[in-house]
PDB file of N, CA and C in Angstrom:
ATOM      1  N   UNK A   1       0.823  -1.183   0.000  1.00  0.00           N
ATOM      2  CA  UNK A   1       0.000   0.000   0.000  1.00  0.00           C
ATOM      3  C   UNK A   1       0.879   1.263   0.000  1.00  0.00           C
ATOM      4  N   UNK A   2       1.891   0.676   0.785  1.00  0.00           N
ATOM      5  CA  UNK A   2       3.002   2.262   0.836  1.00  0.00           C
ATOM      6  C   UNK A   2       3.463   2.579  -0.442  1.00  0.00           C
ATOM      7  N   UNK A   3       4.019   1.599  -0.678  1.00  0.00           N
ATOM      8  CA  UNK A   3       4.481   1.929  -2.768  1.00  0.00           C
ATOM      9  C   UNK A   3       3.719   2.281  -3.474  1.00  0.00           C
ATOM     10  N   UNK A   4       2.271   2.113  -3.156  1.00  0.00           N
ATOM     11  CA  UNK A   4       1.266   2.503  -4.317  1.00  0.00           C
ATOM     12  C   UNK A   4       0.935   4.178  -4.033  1.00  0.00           C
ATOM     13  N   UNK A   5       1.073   4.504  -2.741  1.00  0.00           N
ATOM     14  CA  UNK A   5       1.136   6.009  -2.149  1.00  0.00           C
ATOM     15  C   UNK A   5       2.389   6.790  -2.877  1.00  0.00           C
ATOM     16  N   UNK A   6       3.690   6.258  -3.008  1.00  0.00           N
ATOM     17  CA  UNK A   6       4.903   7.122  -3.020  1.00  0.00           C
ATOM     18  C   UNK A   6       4.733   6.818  -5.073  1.00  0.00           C
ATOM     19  N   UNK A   7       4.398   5.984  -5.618  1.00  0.00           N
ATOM     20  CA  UNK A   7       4.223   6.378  -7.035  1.00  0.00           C
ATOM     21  C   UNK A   7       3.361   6.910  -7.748  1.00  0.00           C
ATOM     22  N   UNK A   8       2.077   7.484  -6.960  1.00  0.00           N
ATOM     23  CA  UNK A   8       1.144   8.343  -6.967  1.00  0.00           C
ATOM     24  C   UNK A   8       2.087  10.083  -7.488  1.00  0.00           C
ATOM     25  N   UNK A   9       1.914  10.435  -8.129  1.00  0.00           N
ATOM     26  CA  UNK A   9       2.119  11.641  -8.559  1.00  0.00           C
ATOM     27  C   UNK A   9       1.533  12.905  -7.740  1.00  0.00           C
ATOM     28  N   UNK A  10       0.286  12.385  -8.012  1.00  0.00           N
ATOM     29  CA  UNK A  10      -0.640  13.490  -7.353  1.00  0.00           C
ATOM     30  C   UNK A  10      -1.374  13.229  -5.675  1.00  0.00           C
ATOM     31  N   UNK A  11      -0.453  13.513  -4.664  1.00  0.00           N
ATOM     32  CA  UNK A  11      -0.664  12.578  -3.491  1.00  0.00           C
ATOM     33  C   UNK A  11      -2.288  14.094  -2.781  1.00  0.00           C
ATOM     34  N   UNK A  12      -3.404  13.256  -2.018  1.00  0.00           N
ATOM     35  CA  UNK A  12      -3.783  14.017  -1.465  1.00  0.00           C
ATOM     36  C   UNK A  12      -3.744  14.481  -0.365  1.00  0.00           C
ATOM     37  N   UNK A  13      -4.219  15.367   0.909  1.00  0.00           N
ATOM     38  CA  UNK A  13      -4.174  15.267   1.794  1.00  0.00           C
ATOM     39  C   UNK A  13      -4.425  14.022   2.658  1.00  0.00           C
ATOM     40  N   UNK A  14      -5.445  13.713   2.244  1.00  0.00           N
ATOM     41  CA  UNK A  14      -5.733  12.495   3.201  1.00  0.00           C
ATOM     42  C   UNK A  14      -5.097  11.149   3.068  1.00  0.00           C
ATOM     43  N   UNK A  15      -4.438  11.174   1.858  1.00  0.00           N
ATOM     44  CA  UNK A  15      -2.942  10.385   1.467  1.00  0.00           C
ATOM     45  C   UNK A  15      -1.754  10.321   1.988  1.00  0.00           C
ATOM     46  N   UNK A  16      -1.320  11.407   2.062  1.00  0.00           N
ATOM     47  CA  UNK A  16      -0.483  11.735   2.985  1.00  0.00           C
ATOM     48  C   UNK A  16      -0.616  11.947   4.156  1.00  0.00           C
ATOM     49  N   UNK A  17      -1.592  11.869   4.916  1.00  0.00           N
ATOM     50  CA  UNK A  17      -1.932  11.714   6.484  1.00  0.00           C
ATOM     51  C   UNK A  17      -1.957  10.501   6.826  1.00  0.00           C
ATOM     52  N   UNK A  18      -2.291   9.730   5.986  1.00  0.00           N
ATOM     53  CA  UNK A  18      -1.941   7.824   5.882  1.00  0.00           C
ATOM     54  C   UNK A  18      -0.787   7.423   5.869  1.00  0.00           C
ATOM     55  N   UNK A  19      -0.260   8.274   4.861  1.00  0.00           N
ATOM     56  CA  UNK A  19       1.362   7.813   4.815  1.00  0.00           C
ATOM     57  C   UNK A  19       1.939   8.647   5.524  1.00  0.00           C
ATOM     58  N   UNK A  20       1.979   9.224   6.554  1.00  0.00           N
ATOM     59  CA  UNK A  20       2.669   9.787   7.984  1.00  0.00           C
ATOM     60  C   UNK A  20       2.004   8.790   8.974  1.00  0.00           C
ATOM     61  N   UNK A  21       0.631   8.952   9.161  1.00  0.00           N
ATOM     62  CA  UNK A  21       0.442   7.892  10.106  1.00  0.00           C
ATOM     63  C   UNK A  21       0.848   6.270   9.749  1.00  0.00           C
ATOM     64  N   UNK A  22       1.610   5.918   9.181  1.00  0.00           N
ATOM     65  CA  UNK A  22       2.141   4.419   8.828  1.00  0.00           C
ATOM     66  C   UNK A  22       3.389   4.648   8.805  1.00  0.00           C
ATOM     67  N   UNK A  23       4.013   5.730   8.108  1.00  0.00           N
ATOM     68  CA  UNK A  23       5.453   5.785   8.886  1.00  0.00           C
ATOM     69  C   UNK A  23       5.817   5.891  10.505  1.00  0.00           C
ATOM     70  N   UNK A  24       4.784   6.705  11.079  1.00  0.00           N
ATOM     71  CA  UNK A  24       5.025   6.704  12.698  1.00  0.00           C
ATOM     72  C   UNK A  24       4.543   5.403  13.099  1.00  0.00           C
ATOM     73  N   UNK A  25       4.479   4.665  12.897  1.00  0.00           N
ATOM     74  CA  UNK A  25       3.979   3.764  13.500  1.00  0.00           C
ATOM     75  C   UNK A  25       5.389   2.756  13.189  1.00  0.00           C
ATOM     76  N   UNK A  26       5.558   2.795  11.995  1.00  0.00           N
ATOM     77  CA  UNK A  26       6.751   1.957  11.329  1.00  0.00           C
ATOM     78  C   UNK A  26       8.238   2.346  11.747  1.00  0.00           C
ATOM     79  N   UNK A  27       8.314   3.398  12.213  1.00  0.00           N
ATOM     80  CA  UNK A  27       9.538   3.906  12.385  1.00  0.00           C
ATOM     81  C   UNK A  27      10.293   3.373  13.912  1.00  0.00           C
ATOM     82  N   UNK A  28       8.994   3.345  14.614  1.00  0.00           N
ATOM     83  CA  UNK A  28       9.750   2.926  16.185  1.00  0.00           C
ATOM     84  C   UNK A  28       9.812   1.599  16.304  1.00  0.00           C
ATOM     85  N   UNK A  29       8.971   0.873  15.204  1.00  0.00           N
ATOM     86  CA  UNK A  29       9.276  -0.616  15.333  1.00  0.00           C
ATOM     87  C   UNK A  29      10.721  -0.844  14.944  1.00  0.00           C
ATOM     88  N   UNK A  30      11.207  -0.061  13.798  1.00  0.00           N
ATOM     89  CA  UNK A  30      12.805  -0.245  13.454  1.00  0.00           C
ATOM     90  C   UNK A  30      13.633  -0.371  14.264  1.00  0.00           C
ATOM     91  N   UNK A  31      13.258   1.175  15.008  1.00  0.00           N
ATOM     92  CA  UNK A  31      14.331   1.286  15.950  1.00  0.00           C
ATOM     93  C   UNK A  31      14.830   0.941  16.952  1.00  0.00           C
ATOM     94  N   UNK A  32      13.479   0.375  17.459  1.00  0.00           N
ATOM     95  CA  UNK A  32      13.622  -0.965  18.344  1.00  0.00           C
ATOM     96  C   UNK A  32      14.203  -2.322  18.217  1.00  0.00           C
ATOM     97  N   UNK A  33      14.139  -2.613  16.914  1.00  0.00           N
ATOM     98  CA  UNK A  33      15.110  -4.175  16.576  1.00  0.00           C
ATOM     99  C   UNK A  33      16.073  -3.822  16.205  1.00  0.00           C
ATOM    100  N   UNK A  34      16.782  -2.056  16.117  1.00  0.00           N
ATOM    101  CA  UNK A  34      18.333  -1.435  15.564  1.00  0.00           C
ATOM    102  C   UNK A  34      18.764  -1.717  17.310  1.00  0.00           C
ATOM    103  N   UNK A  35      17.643  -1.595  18.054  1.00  0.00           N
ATOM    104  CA  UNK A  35      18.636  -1.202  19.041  1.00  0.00           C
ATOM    105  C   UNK A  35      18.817  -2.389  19.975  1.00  0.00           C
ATOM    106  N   UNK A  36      18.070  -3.160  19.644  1.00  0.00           N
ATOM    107  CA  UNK A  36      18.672  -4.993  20.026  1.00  0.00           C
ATOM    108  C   UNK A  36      19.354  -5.512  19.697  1.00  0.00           C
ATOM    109  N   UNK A  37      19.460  -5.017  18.198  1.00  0.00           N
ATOM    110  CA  UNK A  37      20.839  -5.432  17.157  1.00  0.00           C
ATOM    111  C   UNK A  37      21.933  -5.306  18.171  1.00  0.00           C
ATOM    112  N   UNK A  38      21.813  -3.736  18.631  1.00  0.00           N
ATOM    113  CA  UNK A  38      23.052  -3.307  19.023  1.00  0.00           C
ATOM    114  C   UNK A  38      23.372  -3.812  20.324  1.00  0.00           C
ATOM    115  N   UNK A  39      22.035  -3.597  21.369  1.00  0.00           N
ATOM    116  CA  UNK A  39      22.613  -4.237  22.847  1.00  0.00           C
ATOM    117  C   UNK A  39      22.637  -5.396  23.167  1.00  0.00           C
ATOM    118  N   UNK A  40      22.200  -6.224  22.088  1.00  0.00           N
ATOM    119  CA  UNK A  40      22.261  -7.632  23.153  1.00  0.00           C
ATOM    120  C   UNK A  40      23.320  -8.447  22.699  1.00  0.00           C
ATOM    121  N   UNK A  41      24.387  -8.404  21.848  1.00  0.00           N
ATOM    122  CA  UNK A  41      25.467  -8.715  21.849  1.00  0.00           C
ATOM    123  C   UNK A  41      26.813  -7.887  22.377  1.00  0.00           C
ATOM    124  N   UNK A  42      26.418  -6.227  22.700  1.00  0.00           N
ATOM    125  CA  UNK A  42      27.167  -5.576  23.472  1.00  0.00           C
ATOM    126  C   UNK A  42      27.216  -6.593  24.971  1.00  0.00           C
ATOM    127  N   UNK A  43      25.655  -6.569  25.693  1.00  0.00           N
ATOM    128  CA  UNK A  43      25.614  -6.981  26.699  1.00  0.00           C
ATOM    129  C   UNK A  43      26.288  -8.492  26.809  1.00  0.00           C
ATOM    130  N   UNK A  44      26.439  -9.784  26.308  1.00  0.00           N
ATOM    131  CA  UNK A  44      27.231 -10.574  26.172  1.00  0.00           C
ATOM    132  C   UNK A  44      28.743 -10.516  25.944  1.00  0.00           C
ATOM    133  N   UNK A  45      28.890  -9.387  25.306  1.00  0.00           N
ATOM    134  CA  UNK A  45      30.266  -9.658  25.195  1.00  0.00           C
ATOM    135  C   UNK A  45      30.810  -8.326  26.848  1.00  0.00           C
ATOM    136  N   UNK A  46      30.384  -7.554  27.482  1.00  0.00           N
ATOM    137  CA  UNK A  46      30.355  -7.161  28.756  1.00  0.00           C
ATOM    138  C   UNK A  46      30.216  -8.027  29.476  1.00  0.00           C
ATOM    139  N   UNK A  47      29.340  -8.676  29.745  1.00  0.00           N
ATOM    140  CA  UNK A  47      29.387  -9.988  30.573  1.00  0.00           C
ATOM    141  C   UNK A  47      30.538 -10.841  31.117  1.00  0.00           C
ATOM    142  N   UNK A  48      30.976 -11.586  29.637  1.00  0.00           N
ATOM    143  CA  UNK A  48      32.278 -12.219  29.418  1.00  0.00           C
ATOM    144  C   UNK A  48      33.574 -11.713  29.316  1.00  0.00           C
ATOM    145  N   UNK A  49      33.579 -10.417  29.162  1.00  0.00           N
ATOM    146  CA  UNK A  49      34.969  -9.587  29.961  1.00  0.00           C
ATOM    147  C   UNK A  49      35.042  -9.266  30.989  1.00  0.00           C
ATOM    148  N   UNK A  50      33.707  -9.637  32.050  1.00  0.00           N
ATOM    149  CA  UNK A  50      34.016  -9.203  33.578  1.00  0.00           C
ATOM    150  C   UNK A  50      33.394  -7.910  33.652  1.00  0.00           C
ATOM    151  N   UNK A  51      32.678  -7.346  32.686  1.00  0.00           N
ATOM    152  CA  UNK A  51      32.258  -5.597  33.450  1.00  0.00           C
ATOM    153  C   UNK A  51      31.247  -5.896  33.604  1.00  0.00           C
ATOM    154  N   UNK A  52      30.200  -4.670  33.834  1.00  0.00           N
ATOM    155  CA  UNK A  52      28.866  -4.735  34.118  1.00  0.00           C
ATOM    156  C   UNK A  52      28.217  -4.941  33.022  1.00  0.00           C
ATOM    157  N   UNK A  53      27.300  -6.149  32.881  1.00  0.00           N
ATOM    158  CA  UNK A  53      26.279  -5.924  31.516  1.00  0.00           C
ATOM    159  C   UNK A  53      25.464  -4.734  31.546  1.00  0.00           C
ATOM    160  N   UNK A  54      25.293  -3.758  32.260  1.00  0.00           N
ATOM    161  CA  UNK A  54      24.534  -2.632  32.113  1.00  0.00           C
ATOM    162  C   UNK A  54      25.381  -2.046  31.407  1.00  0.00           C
ATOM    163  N   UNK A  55      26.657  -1.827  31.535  1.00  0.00           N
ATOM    164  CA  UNK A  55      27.725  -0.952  30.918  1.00  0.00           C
ATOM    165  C   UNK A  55      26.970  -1.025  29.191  1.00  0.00           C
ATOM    166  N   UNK A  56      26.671  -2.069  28.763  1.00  0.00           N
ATOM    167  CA  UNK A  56      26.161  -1.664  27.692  1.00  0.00           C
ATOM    168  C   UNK A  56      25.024  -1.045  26.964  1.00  0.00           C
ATOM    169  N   UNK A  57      24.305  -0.483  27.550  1.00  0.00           N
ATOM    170  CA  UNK A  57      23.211   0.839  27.601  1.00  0.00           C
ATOM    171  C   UNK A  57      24.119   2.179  27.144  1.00  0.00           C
ATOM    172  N   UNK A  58      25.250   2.115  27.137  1.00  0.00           N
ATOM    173  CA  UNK A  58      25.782   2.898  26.663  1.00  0.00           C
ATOM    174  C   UNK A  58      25.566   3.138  24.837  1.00  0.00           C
ATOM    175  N   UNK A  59      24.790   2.181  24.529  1.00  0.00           N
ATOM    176  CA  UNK A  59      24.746   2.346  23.006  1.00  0.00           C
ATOM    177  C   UNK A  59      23.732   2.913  22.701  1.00  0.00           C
ATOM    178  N   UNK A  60      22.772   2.917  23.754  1.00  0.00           N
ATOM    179  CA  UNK A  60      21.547   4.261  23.403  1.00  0.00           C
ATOM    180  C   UNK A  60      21.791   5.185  23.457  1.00  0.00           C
ATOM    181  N   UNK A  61      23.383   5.612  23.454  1.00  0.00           N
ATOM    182  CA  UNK A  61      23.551   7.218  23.221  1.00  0.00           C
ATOM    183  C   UNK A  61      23.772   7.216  21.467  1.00  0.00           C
ATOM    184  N   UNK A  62      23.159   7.771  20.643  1.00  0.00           N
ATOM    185  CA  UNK A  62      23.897   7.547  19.138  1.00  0.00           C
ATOM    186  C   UNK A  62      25.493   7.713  18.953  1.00  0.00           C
ATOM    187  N   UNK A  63      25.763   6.999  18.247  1.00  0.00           N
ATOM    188  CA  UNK A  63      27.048   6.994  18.023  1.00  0.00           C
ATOM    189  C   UNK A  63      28.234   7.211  19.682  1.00  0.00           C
ATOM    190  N   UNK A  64      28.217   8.200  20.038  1.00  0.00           N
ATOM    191  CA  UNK A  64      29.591   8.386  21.309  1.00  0.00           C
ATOM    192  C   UNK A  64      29.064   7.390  21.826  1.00  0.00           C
ATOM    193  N   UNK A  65      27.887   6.642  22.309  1.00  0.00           N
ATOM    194  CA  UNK A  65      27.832   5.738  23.479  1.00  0.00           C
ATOM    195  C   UNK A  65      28.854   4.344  22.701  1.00  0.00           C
ATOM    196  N   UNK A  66      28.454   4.158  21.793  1.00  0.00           N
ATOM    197  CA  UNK A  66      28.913   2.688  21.031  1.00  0.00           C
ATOM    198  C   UNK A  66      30.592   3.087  20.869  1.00  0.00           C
ATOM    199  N   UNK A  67      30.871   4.202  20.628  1.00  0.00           N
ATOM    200  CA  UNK A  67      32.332   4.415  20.882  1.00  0.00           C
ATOM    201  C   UNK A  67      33.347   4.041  22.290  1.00  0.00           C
ATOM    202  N   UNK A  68      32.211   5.667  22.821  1.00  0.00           N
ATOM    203  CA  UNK A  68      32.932   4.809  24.330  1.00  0.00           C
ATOM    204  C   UNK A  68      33.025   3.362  25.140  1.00  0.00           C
ATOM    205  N   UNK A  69      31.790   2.978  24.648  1.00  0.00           N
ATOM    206  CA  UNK A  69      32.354   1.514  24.882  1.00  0.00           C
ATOM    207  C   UNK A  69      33.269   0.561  24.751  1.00  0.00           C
ATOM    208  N   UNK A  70      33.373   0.820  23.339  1.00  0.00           N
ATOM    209  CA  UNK A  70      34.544   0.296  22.403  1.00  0.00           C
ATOM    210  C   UNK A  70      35.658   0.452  23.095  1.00  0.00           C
ATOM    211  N   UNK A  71      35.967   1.819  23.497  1.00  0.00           N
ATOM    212  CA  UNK A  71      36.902   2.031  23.683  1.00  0.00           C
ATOM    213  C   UNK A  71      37.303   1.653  25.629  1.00  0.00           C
ATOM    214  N   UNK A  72      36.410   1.432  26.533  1.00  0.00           N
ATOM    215  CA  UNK A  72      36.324   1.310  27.334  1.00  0.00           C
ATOM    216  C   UNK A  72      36.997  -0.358  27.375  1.00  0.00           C
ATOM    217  N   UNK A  73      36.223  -1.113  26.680  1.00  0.00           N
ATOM    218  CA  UNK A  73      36.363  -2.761  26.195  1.00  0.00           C
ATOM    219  C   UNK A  73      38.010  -2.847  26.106  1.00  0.00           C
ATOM    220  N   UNK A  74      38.387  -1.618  24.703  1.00  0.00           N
ATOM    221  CA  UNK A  74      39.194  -2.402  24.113  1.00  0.00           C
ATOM    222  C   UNK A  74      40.856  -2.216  25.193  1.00  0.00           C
ATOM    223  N   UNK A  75      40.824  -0.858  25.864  1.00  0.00           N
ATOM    224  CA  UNK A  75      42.053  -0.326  26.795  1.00  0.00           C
ATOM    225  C   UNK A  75      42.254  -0.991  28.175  1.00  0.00           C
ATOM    226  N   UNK A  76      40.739  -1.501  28.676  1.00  0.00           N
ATOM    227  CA  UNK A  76      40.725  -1.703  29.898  1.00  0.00           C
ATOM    228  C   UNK A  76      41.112  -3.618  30.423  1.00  0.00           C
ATOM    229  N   UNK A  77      41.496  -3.187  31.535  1.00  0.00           N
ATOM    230  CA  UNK A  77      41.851  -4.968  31.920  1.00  0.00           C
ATOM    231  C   UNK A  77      40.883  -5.436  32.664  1.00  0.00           C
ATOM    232  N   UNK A  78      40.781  -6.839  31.456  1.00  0.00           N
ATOM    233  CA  UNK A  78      39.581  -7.868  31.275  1.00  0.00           C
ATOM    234  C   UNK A  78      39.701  -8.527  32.901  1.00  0.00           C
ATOM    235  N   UNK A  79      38.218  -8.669  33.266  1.00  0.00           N
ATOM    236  CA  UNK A  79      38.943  -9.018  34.530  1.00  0.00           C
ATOM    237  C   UNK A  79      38.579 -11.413  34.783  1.00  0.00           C
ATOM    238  N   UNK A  80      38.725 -11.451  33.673  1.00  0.00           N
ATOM    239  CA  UNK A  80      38.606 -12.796  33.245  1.00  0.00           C
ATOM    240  C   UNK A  80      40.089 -13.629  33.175  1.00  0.00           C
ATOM    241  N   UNK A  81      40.621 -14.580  33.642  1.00  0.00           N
ATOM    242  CA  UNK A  81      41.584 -14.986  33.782  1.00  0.00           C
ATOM    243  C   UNK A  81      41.296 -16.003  32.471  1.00  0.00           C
ATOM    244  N   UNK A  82      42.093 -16.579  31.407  1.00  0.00           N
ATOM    245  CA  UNK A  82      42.477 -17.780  30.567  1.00  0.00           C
ATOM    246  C   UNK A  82      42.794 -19.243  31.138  1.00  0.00           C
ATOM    247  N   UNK A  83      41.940 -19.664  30.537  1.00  0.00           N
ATOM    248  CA  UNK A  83      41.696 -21.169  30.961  1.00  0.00           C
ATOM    249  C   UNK A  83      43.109 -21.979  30.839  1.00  0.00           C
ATOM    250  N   UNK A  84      43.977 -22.603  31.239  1.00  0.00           N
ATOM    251  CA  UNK A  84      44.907 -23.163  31.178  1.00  0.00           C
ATOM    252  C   UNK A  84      44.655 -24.374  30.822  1.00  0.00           C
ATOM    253  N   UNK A  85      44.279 -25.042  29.688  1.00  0.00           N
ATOM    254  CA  UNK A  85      44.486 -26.543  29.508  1.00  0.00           C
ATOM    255  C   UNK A  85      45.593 -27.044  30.323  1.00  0.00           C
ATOM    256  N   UNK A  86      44.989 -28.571  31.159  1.00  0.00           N
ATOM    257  CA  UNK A  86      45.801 -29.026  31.679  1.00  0.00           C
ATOM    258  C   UNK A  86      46.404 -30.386  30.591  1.00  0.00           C
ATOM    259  N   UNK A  87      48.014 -30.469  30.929  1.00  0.00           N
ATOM    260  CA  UNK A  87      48.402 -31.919  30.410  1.00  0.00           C
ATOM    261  C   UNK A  87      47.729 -32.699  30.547  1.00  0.00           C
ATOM    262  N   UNK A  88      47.073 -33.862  29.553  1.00  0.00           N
ATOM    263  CA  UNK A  88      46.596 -35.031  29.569  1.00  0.00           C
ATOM    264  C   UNK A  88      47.994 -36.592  29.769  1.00  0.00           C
ATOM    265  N   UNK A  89      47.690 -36.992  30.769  1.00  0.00           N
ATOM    266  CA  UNK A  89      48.394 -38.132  31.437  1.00  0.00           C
ATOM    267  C   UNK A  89      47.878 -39.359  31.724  1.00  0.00           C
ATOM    268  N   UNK A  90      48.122 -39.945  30.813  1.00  0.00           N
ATOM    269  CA  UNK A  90      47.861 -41.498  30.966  1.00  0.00           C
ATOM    270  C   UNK A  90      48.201 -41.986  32.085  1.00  0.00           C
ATOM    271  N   UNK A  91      46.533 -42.965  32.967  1.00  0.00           N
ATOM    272  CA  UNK A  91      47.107 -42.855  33.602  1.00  0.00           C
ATOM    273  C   UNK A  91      47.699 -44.650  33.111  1.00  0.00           C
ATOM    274  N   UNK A  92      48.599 -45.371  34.045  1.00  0.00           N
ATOM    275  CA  UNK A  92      48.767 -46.616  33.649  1.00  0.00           C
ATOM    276  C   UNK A  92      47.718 -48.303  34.450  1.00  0.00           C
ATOM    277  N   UNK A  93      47.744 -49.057  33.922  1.00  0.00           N
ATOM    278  CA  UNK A  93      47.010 -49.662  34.136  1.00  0.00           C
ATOM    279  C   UNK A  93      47.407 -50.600  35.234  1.00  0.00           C
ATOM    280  N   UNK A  94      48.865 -50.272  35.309  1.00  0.00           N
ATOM    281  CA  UNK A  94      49.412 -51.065  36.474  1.00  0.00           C
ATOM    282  C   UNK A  94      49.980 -50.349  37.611  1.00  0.00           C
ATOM    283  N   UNK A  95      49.829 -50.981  39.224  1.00  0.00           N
ATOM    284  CA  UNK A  95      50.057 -49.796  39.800  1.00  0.00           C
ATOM    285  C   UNK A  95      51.588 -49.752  39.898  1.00  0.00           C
ATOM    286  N   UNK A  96      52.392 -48.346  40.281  1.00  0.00           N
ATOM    287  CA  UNK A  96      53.508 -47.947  40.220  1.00  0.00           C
ATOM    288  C   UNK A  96      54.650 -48.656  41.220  1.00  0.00           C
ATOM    289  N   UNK A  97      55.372 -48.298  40.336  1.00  0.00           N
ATOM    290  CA  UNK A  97      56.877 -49.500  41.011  1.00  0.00           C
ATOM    291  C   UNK A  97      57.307 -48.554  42.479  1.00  0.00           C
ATOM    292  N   UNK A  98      57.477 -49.860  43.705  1.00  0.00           N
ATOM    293  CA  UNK A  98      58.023 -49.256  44.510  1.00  0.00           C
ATOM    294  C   UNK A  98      59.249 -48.604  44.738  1.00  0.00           C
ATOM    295  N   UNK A  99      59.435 -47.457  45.269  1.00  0.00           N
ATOM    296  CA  UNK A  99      60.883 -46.878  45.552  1.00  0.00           C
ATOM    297  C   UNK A  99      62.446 -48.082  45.623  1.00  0.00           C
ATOM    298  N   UNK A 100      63.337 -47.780  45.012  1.00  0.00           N
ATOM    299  CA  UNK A 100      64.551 -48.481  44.923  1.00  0.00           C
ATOM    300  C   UNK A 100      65.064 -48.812  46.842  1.00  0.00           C
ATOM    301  N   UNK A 101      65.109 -49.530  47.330  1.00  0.00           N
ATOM    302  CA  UNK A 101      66.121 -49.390  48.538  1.00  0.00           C
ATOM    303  C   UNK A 101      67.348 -48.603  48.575  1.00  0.00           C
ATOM    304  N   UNK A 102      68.038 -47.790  49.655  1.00  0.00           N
ATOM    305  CA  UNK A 102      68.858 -47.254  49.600  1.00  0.00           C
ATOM    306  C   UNK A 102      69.821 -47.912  49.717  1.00  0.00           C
ATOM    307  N   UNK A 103      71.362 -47.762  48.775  1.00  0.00           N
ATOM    308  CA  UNK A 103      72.164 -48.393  48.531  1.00  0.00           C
ATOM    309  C   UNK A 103      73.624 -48.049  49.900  1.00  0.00           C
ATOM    310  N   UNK A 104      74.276 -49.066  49.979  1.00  0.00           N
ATOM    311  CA  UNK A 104      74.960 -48.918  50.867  1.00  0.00           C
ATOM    312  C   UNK A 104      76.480 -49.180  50.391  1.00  0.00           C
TER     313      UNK A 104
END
């Protein structure tokens, strides 16, 4: 219906009060799944570096919030320590040889 409004040449008033009232309506639905886009993988990846997942509400500021974050993320120390794989050690199936006697 919207395309058939915007290739209309000759739009009327009451045409264009349709097509404002369907853009307002359409517009905050966007901006609402732009702005999930944006926080809910901010908030995961805050999480898993140790800060506050609120810290990422910072992206509802346009643009500086998603910066400062960035930049907050990328300077600051993660407070997540690295998993150390441990050696894998067989163990054996027989139990272990006793100590040698001390030699004299």
């Amino acid at each position: 219906m919207l395309l058939a409004l915007f290739l209309q040449s000759d739009l009327s008033q009451e045409q264009i009060q349709k097509l404002v009232i369907a853009m307002m309506a359409l517009i905050p639905m966007f901006m609402v799944i732009a702005i999930a886009i944006v926080i809910i993988p901010a908030w995961f990846i805050c999480k898993k570096a140790g800060f506050s997942p609120w810290l990422s509400l910072l992206c509802l500021i346009p643009s500086l919030g998603t910066l400062v974050l960035l930049y907050i993320l990328a300077f600051a120390d993660w407070k997540v320590a690295p998993i150390v794989p441990q050696a894998y050690v067989p163990q054996p199936p027989y139990p272990p040889q006793p100590p040698y006697p001390p030699q004299a």
